[in-house]
Protein backbone atom coordinates (compact mmCIF):
# COMPACT_ATOMS: atom_id res chain seq x y z
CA UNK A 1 106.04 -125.43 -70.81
CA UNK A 2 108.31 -123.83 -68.14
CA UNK A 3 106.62 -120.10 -69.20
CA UNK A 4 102.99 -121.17 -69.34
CA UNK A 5 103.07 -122.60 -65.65
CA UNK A 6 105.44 -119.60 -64.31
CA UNK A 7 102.40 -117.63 -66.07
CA UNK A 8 99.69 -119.49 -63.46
CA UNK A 9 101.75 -118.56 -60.19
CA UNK A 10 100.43 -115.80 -58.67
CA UNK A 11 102.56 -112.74 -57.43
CA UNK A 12 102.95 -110.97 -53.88
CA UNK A 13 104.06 -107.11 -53.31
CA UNK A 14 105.44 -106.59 -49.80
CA UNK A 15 107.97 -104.24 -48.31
CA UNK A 16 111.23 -104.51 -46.68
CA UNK A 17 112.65 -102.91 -44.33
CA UNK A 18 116.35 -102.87 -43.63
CA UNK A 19 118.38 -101.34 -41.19
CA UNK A 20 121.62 -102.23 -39.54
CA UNK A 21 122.79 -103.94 -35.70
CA UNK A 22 126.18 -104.00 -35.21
CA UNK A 23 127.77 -106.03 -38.41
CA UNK A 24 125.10 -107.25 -39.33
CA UNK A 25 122.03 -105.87 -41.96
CA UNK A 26 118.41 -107.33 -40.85
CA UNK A 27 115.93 -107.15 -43.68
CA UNK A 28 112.10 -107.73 -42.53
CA UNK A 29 108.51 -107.98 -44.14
CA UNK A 30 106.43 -106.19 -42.05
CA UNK A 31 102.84 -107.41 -43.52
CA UNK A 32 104.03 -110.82 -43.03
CA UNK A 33 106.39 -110.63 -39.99
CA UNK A 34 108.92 -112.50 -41.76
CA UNK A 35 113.08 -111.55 -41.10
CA UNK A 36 116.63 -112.27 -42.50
CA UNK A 37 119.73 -110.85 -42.14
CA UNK A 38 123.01 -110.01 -44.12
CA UNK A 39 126.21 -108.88 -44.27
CA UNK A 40 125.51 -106.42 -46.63
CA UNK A 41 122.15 -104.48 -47.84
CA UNK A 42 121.52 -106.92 -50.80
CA UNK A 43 122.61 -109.80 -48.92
CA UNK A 44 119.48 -109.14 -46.52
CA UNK A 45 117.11 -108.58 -49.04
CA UNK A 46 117.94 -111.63 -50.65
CA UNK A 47 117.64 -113.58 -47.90
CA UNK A 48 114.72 -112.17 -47.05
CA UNK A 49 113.32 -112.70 -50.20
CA UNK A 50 113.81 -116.44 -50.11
CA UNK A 51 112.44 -116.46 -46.47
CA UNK A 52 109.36 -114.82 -47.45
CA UNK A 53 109.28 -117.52 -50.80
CA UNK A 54 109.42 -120.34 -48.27
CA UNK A 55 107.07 -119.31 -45.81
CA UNK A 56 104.38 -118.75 -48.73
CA UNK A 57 105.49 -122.06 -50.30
CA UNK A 58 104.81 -123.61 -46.40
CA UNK A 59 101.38 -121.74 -46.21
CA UNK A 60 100.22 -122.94 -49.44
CA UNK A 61 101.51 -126.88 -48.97
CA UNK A 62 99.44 -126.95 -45.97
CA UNK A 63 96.47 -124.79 -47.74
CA UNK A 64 96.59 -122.13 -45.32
CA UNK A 65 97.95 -119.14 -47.71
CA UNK A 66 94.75 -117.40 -48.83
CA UNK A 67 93.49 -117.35 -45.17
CA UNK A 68 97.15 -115.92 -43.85
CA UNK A 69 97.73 -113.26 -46.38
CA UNK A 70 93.96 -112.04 -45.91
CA UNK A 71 94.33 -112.05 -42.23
CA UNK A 72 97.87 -110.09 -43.04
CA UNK A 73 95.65 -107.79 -44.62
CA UNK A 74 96.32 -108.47 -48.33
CA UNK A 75 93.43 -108.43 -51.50
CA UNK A 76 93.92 -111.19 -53.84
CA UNK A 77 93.96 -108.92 -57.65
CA UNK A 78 93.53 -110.85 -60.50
CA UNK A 79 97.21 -113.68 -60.58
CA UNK A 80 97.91 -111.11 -57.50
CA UNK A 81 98.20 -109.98 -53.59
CA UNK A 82 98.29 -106.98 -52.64
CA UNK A 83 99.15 -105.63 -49.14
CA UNK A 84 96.47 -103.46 -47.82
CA UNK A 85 96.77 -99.46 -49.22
CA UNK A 86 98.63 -97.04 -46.78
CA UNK A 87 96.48 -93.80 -46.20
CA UNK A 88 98.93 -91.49 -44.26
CA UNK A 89 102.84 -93.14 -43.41
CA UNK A 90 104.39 -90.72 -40.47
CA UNK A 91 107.33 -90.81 -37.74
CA UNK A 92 105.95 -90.01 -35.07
CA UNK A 93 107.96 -89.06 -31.88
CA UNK A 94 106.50 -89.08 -28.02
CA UNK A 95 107.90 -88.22 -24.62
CA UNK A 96 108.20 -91.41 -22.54
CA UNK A 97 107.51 -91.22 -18.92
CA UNK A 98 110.33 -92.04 -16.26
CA UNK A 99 109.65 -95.07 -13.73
CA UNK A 100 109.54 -93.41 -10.64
């Protein structure tokens, strides 16, 4: 039984971002603006995972997850979501102007 309804629940891809302050490793979604931290890499991203799992589970109690994730830019696929497809990814570096 456990299989079939794990089967119905639909899937998200996101990414996650980590990088390090001080001690501490902050993990964050950026198509859904959800954070977590860790004391290590994997700590992070686990948290962050579990953040990101209650914030959908949130969205979808109060009905709201189809409209967020399309307003975050993701295409429901089939079981699905998929975050919007990156053309060009770039660093990009600019001189920033003194206050006077």
């Amino acid at each position: 039984m456990l299989s079939k309804r794990r089967a119905k629940i639909p899937k998200i891809d996101f990414t996650i971002q980590v990088w390090k302050e001080g001690a501490t490793y902050v993990s964050y979604a950026p198509e859904l603006d959800v954070s977590s931290c860790g004391d290590s890499v994997a700590q992070a991203r686990a948290r962050l995972r579990e953040a990101v799992s209650l914030f959908l589970e949130e969205c979808s109690r109060k009905g709201t997850l189809d409209a967020i994730l399309f307003e975050s830019g993701f295409a429901k696929r089939g079981r699905s979501y998929r975050p919007r497809r990156i053309i060009v990814r770039a660093k990009v570096r600019l001189a920033v102007p003194l206050a006077s």
